[in-house]
N, C-alpha and C. Protein backbone atom coordinates (compact mmCIF):
# COMPACT_ATOMS: atom_id res chain seq x y z
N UNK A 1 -3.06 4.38 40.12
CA UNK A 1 -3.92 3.98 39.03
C UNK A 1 -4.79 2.82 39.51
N UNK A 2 -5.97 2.99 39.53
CA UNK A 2 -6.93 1.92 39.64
C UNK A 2 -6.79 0.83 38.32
N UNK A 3 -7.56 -0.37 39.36
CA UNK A 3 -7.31 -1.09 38.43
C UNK A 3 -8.43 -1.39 36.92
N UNK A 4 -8.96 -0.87 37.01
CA UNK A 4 -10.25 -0.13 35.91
C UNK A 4 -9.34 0.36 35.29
N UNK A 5 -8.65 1.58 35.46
CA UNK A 5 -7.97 2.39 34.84
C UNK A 5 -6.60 1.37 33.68
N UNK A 6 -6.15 0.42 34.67
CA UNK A 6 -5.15 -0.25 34.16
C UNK A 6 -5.30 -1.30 33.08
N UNK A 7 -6.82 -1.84 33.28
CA UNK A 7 -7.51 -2.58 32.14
C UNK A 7 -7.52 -2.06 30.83
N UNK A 8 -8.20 -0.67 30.99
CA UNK A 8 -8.07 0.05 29.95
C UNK A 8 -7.19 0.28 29.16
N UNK A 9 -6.11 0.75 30.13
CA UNK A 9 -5.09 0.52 29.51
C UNK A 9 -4.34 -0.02 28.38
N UNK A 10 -4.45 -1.48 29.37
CA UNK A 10 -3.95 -2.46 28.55
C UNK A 10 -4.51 -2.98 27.82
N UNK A 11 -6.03 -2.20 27.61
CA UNK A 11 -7.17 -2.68 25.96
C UNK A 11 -6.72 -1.76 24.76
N UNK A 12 -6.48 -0.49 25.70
CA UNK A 12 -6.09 0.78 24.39
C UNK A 12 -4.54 0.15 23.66
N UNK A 13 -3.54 -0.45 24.64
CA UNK A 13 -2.20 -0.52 24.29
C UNK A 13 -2.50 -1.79 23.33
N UNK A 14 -3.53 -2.79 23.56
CA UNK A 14 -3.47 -3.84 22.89
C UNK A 14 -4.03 -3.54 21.41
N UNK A 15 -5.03 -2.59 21.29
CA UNK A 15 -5.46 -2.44 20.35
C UNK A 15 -4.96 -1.62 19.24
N UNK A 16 -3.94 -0.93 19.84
CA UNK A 16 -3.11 -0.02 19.44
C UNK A 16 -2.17 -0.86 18.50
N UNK A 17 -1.77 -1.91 19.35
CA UNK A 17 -0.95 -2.91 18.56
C UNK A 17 -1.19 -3.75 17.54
N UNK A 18 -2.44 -4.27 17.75
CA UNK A 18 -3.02 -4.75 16.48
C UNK A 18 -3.12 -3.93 15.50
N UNK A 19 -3.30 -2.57 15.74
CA UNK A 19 -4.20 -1.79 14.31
C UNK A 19 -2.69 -1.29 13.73
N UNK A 20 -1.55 -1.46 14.19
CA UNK A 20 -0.46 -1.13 13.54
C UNK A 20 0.38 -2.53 13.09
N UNK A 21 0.28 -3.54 13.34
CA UNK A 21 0.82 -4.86 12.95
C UNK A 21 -0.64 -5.39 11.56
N UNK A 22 -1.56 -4.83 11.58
CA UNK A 22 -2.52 -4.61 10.44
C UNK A 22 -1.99 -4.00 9.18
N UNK A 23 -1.60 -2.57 9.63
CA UNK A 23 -1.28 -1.65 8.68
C UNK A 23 0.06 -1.88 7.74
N UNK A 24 1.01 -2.90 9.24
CA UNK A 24 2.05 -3.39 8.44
C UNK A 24 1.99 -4.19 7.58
N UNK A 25 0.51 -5.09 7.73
CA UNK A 25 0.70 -6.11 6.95
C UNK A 25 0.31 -5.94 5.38
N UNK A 26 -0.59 -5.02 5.74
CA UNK A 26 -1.47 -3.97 4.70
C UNK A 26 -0.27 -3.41 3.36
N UNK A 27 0.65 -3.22 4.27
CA UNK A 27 1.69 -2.10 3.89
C UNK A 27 2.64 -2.87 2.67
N UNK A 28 3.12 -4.15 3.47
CA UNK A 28 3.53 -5.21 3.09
C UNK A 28 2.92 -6.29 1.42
N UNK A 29 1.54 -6.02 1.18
CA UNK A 29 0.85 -6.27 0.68
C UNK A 29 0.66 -5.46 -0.51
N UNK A 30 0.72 -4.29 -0.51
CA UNK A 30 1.34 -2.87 -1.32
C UNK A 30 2.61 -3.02 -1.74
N UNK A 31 3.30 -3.04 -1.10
CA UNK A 31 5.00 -3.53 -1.76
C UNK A 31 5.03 -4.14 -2.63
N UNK A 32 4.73 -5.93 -2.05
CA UNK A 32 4.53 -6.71 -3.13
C UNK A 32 3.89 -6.45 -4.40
N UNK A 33 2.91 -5.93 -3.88
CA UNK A 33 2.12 -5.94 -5.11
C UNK A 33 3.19 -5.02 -6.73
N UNK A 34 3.20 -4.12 -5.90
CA UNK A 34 4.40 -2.98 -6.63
C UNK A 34 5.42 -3.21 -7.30
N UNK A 35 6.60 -4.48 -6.04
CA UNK A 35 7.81 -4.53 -6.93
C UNK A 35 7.43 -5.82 -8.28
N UNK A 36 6.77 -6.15 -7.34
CA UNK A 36 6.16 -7.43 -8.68
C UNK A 36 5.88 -6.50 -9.98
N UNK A 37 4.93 -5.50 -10.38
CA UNK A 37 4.81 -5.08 -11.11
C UNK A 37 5.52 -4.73 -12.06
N UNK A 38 6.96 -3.96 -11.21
CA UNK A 38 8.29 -3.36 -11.08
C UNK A 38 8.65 -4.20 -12.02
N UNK A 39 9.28 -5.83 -12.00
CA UNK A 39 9.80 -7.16 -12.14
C UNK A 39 9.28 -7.31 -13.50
N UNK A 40 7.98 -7.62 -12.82
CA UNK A 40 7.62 -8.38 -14.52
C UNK A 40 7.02 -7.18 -15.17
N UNK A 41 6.93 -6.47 -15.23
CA UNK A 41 6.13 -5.27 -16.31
C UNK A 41 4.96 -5.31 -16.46
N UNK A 42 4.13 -6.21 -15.51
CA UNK A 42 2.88 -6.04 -15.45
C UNK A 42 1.67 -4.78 -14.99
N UNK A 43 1.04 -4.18 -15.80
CA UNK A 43 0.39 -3.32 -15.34
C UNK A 43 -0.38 -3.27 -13.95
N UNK A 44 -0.37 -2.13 -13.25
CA UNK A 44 -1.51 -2.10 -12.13
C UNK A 44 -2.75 -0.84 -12.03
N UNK A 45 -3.64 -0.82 -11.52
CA UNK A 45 -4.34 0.22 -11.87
C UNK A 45 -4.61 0.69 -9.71
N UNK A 46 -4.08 1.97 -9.70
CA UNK A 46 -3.57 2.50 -8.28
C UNK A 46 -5.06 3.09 -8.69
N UNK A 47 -5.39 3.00 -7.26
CA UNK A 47 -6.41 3.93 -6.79
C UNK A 47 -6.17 5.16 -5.86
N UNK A 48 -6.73 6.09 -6.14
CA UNK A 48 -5.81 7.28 -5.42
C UNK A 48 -6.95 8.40 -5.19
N UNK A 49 -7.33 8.68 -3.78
CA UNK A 49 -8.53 9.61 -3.71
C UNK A 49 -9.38 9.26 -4.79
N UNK A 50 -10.08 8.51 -4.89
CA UNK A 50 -11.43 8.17 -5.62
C UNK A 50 -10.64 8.22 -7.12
N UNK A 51 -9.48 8.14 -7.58
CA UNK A 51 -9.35 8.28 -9.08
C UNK A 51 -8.98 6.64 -9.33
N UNK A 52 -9.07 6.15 -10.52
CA UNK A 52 -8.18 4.76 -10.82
C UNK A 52 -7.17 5.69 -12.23
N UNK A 53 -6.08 4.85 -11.84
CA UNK A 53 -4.68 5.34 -12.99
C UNK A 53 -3.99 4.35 -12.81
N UNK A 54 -4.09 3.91 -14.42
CA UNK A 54 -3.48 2.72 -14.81
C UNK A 54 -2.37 2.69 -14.66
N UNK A 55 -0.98 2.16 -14.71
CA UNK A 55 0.23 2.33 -14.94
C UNK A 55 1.14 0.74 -14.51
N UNK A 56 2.53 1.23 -14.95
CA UNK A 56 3.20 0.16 -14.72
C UNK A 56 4.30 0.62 -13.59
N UNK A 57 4.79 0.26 -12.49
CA UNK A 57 5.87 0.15 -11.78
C UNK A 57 7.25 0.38 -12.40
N UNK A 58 8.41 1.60 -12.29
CA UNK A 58 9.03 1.93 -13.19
C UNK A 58 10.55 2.10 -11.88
N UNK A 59 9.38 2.45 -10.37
CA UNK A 59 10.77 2.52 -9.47
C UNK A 59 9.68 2.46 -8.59
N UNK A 60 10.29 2.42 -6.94
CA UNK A 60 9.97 2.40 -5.67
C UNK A 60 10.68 3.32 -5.08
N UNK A 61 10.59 4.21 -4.39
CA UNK A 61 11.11 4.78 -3.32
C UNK A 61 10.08 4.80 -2.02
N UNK A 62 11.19 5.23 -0.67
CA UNK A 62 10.66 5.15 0.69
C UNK A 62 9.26 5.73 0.72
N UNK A 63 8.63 6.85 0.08
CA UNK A 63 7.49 7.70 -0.08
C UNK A 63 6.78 7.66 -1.26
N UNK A 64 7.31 6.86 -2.16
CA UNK A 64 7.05 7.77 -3.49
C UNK A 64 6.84 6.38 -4.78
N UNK A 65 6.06 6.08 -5.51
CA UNK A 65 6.13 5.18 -6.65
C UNK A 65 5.98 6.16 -7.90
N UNK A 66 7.14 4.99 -9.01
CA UNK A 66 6.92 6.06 -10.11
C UNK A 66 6.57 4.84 -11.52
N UNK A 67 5.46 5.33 -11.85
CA UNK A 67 4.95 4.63 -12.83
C UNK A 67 4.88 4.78 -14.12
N UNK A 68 4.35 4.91 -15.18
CA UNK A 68 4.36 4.87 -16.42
C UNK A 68 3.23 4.63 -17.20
N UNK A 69 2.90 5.73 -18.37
CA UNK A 69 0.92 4.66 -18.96
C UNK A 69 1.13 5.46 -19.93
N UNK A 70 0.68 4.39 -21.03
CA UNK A 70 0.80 5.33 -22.26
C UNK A 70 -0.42 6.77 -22.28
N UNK A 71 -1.33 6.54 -21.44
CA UNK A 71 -1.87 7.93 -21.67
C UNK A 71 -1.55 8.84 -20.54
N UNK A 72 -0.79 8.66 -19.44
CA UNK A 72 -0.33 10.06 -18.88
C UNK A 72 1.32 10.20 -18.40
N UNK A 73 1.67 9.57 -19.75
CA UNK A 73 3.27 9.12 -18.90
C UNK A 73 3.74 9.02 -17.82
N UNK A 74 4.80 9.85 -16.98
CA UNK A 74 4.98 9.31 -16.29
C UNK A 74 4.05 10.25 -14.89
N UNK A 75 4.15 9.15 -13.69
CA UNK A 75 3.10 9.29 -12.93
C UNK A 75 3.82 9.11 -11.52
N UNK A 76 3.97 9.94 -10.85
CA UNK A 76 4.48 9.96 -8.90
C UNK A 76 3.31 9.61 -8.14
N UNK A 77 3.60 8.90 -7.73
CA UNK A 77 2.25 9.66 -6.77
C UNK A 77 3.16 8.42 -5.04
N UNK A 78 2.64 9.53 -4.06
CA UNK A 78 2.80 9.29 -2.61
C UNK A 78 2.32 7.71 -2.43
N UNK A 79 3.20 7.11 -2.03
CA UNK A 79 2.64 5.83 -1.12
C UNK A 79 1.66 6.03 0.05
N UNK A 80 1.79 6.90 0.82
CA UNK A 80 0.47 6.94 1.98
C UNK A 80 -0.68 7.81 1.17
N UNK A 81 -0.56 7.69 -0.52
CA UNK A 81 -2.27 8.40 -0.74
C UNK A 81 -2.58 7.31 -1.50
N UNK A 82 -1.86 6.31 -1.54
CA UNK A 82 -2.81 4.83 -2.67
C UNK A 82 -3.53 4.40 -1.73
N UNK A 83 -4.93 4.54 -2.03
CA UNK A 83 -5.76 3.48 -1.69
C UNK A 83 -5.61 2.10 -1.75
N UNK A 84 -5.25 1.38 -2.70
CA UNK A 84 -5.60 0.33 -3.17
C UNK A 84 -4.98 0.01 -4.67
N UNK A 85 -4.38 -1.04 -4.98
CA UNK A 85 -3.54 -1.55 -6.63
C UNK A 85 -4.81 -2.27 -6.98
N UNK A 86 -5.11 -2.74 -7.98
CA UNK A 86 -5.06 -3.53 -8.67
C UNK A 86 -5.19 -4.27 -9.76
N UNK A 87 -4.52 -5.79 -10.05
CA UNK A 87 -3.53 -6.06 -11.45
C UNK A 87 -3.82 -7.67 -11.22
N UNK A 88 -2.54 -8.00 -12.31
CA UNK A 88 -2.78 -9.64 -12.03
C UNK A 88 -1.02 -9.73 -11.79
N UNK A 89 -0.56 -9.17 -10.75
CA UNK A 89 0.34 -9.03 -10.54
C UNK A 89 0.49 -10.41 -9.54
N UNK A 90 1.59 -11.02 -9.36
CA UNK A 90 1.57 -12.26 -8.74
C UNK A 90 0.96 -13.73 -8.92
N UNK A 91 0.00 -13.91 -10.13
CA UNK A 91 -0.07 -14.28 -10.33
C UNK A 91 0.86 -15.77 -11.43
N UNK A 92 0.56 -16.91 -10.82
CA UNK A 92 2.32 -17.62 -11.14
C UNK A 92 1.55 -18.62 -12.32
N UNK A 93 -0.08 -18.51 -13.20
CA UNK A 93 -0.11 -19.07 -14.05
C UNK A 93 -0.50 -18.89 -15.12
């Protein structure tokens, strides 16, 4: 392996690492947001393929959140298809 080759390398492996210590943090950020919801009963509004659906945090599982709204009861939906929460979840005032 040239050493061109080995640079590269070690740009692809580095970058590789960042964009997954990102996603964790990303990921991490989603949780919270969630069990908080979970906790205090605060509503969140999930974004999901271009839809917003209101709901409240009712459980967590490894894949899966299950929520609650008075207009579509209850609500599954996949953790790797949320876009995006959001609520005034965490908020401490």
């Amino acid at each position: 392996m040239t050493i061109t080759m080995k640079r590269i390398a070690a740009v692809l492996f580095s970058a590789a690492m960042a964009g997954s210590a990102l996603a964790a943090g990303e990921a991490d950020s989603l949780r919270a947001a969630l069990e908080d919801s979970n906790a205090s009963g605060k509503g969140l509004t999930f974004y999901v393929s271009g839809s917003a659906i209101p709901g409240v945090v009712v459980s967590i599982a490894d894949k899966y959140v299950v929520a609650k709204s008075q207009a579509q009861g209850t609500i599954v939906i996949k953790l790797e298809k949320i876009d995006a929460v959001a609520g005034f979840v965490g908020d401490r005032k």
